[in-house]
Protein backbone atom coordinates (compact mmCIF):
# COMPACT_ATOMS: atom_id res chain seq x y z
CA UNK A 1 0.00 0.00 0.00
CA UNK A 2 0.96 3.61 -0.37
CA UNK A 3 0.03 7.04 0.74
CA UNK A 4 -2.20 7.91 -1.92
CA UNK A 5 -4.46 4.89 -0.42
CA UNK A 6 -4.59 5.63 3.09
CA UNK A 7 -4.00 9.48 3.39
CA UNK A 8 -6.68 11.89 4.89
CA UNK A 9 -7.26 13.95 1.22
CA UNK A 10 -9.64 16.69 2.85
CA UNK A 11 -6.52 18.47 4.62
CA UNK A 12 -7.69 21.24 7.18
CA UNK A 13 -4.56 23.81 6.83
CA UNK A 14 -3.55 27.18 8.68
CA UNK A 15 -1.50 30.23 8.06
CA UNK A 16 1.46 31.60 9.86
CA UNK A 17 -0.31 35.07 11.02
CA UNK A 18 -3.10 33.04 12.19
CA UNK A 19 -4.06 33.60 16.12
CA UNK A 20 -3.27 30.64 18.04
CA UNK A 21 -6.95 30.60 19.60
CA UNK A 22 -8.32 30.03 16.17
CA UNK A 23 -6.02 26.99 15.14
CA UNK A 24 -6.77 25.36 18.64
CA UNK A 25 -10.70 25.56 18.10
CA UNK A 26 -10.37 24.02 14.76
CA UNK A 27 -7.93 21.21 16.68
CA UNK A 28 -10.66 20.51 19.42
CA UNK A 29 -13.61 20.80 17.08
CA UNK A 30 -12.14 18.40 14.41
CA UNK A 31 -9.87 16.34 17.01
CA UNK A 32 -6.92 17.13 15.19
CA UNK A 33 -3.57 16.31 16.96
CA UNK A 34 -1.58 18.56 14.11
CA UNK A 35 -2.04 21.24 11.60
CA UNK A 36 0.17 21.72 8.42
CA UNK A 37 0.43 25.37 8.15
CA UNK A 38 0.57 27.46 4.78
CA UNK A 39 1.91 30.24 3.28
CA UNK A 40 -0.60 32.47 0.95
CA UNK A 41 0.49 30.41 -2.23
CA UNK A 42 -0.56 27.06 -0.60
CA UNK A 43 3.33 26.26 -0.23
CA UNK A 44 3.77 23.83 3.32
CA UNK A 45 6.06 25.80 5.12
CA UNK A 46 5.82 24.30 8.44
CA UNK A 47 3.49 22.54 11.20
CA UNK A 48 1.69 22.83 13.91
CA UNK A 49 1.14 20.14 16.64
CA UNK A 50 -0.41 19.05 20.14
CA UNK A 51 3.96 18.86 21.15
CA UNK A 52 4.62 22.64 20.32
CA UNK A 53 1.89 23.32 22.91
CA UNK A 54 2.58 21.26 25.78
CA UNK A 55 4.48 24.28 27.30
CA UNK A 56 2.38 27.21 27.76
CA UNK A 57 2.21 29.54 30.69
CA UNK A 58 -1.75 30.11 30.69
CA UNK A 59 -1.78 26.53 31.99
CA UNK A 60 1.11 26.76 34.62
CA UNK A 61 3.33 24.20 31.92
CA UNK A 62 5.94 26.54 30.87
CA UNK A 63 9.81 25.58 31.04
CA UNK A 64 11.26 27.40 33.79
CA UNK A 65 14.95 28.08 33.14
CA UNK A 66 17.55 27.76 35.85
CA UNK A 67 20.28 30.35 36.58
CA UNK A 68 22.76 29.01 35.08
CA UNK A 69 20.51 28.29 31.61
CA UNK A 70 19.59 31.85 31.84
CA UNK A 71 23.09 33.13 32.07
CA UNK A 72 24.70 30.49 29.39
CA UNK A 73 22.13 29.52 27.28
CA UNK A 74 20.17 32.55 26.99
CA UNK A 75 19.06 31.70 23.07
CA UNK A 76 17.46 28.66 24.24
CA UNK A 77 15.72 30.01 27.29
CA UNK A 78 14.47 33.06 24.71
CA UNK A 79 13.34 30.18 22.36
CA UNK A 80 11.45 28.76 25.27
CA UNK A 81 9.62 31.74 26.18
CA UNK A 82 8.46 31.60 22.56
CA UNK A 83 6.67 28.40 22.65
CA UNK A 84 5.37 29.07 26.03
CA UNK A 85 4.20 32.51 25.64
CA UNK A 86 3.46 33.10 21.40
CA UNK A 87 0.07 33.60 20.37
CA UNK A 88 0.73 33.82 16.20
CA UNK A 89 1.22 29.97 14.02
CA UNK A 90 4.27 31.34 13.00
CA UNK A 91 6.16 31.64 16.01
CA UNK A 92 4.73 28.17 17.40
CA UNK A 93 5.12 25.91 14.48
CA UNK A 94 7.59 23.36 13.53
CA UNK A 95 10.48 23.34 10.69
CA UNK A 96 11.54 21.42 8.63
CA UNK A 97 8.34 18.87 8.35
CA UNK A 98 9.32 15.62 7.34
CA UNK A 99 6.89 14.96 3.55
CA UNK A 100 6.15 11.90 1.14
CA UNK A 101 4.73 12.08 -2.16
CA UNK A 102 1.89 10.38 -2.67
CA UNK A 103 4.04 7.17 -4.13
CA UNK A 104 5.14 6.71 -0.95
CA UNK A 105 5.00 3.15 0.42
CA UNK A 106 3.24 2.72 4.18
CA UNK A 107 6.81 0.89 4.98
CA UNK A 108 9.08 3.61 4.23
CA UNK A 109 5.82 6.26 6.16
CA UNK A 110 5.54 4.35 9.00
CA UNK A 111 9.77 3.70 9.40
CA UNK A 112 10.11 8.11 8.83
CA UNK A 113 7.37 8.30 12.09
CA UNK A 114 9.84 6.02 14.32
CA UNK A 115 12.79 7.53 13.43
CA UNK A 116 11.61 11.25 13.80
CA UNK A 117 9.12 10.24 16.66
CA UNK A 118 6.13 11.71 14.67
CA UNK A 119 2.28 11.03 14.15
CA UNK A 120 1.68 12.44 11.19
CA UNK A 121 3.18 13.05 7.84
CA UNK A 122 1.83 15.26 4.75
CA UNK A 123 1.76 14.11 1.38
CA UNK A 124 3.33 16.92 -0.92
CA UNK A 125 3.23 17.37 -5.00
CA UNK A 126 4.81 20.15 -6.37
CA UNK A 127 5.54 21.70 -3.03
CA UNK A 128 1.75 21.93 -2.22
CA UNK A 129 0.08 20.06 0.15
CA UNK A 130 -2.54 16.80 -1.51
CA UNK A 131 -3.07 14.75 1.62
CA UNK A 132 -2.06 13.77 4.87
CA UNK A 133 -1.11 10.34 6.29
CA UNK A 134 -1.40 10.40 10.46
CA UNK A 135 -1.33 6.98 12.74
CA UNK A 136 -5.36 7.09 12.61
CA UNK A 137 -5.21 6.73 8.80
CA UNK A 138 -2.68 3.30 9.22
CA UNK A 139 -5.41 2.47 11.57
CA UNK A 140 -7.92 2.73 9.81
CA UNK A 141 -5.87 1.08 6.51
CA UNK A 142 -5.36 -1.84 9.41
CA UNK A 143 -9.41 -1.99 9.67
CA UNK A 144 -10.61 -2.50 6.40
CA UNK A 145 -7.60 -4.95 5.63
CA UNK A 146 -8.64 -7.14 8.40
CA UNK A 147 -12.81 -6.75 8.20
CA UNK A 148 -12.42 -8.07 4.04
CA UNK A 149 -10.24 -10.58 4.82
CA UNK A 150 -12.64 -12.11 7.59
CA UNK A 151 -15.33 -12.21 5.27
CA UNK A 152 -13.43 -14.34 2.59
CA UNK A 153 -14.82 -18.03 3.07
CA UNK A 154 -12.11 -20.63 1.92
CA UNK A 155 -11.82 -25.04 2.24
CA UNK A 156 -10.25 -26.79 4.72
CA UNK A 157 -7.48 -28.02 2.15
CA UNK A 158 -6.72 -24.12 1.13
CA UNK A 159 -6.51 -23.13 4.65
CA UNK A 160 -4.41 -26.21 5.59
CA UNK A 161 -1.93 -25.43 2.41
CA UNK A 162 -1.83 -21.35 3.41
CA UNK A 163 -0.39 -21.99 6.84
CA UNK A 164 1.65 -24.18 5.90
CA UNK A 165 2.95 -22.07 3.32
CA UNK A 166 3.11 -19.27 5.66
CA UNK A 167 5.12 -21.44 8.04
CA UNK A 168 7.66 -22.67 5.47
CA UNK A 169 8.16 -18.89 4.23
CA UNK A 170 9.06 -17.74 8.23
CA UNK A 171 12.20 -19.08 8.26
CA UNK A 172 12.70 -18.93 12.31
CA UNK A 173 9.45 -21.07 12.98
CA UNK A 174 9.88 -24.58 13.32
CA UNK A 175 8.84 -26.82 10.46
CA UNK A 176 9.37 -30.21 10.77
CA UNK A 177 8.04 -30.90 14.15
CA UNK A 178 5.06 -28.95 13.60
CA UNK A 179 2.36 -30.81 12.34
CA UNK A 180 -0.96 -28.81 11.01
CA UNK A 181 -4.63 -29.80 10.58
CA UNK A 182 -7.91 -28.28 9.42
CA UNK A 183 -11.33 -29.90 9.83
CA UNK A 184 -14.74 -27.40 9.65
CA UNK A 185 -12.31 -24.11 9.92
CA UNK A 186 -10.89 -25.44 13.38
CA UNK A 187 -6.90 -25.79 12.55
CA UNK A 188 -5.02 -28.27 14.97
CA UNK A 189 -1.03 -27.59 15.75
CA UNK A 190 0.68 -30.63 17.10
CA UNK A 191 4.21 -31.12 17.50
CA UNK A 192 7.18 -29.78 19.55
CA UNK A 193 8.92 -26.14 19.84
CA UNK A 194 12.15 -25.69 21.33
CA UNK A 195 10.60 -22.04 22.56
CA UNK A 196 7.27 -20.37 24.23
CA UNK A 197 7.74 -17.67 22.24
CA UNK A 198 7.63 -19.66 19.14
CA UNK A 199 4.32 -21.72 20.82
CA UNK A 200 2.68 -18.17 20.38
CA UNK A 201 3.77 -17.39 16.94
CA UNK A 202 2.26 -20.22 15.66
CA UNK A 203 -0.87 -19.72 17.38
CA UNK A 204 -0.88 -16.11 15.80
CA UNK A 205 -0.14 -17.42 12.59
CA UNK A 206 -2.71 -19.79 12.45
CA UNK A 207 -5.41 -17.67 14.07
CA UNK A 208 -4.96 -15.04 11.64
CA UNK A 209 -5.51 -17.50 8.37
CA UNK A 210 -8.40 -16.42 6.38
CA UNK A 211 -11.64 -18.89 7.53
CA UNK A 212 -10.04 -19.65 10.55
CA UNK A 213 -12.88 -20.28 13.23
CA UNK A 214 -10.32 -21.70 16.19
CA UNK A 215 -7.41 -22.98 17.04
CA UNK A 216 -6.45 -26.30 19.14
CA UNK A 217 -2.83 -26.08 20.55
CA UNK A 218 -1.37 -29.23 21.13
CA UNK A 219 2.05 -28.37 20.52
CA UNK A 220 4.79 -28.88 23.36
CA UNK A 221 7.41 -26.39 23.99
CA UNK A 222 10.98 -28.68 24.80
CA UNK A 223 13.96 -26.87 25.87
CA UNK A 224 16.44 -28.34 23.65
CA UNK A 225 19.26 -28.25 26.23
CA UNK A 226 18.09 -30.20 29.23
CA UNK A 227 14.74 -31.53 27.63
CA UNK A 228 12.62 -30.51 30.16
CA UNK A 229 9.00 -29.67 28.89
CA UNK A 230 7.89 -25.83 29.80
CA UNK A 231 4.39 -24.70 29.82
CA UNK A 232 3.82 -21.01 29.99
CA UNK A 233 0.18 -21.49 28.91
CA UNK A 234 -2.37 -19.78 31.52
C-alpha cells in the first residue's frame, strides 16, 4: 500500500499570522492532533502540533529556566519563552516537516514516524500540500484490511496449504516438528517447539488465516538443552 491509499485527502490547513486561539478551536472541534500550516500560495512551510503546545504559561506548563541556563544559554531560554508565551502559528510551528509524495510506500511512512518520533506526515506534490497520512489513517488502513479478509470463506485443504505455506516462508518457525490440521475451519497444531515464544507465533499465525474459526494447541514447547517440557500457557 501507499500514501495515496490511506492518506486523509480533505486536509484542514492554517497560516502563519493566524491567532493561536483560532487553530486550537479548529484542533478541538475536528480532534486534530496537528495542523500543516501554509503560506498564501498554498506552499507547506511548516506545522503545527499538540507537542509545540505542551508548554504554555496560561496553563502553569511553561519551562522554567535555571540560573545558570539563563546566564549560558540565553538563546534557548528566549526560544522557550516563545513556545510558552506566542500567540501567532508562526512563532509556534515546527520546521523542517518531514513529507512523502503520494508514491510513498506505508513501509518507508511508518519507518520516517519512528525515526523522527512523529504522528503524522503530509503528502506533498509540487511543493503543495494533496493529503495527509497520520497513525489514525494506518489504523484505519489496518481496519478495512482485516474486516475483508474475515469475510473471505475458503476449504479446509486451502486453509491447511496457506499456513503451511506461511510457516515454510518464516524461516525462524519450526517446520518439521510442527504438524498442522484443518477440519470445519478449526486448525489443529501438534508437535514440539524448542521455545514459548515460538508456541505463540504459531498460534498467531494460524489464528490469523483467512476462515479460521479456532485454534487447538497441542504443541509442546521442549527446551532443547536439558529436555525438560515448559508450559507457559495460563
Amino acid at each position: 500500500m501507499k500514501a495515496s491509499d490511506v492518506m486523509t485527502r480533505n486536509v484542514i490547513t492554517v497560516t502563519p499570522d493566524m491567532p493561536l486561539v483560532d487553530a486550537l478551536k479548529l484542533m478541538v472541534e475536528h480532534r486534530l492532533s496537528g495542523l500543516p500550516v501554509v503560506d498564501g500560495g498554498g506552499a507547506l512551510v511548516g506545522i503545527l502540533t499538540e507537542g509545540d503546545l505542551l508548554r504554555r504559561a496560561e496553563i502553569g506548563t511553561e519551562s522554567k529556566p535555571s540560573w545558570l541556563t539563563s546566564v549560558f544559554l540565553p538563546g534557548r531560554t528566549a526560544g522557550n519563552y516563545v513556545h510558552s508565551h506566542a500567540r501567532i502559528i508562526g512563532d509556534l510551528m515546527s520546521w523542517p516537516v518531514y513529507t512523502v509524495g503520494a508514491e510513498a510506500s506505508l513501509v518507508g511512512i511508518v519507518a520516517l514516524m519512528q525515526a523522527h518520533r512523529i504522528k503524522r506526515v503530509p503528502v506533498i506534490d509540487k511543493e503543495r500540500i494533496i493529503g495527509i497520512v497520520s497513525r489514525a489513517d494506518l489504523l484505519k488502513a489496518l481496519l478495512r484490511k482485516i474486516s475483508r479478509a474475515s469475510d473471505v470463506a475458503t476449504s479446509d485443504a486451502e486453509m491447511q496449504r496457506c499456513i503451511r505455506a506461511e510457516i515454510s516462508r518464516l524461516a525462524w518457525l519450526p517446520r518439521f516438528n510442527v504438524d498442522v490440521s484443518v477440519r470445519n475451519g478449526v486448525v489443529e497444531l501438534a508437535g514440539i517447539v524448542p521455545d514459548e515464544r515460538e508456541r505463540q507465533a504459531l498460534r498467531v499465525l494460524v489464528s490469523n488465516a483467512v476462515g479460521a474459526k479456532a485454534v487447538r494447541d497441542n504443541l509442546v514447547c521442549v527446551e532443547p538443552v536439558s529436555g525438560a517440557v515448559i508450559d507457559a500457557r495460563p
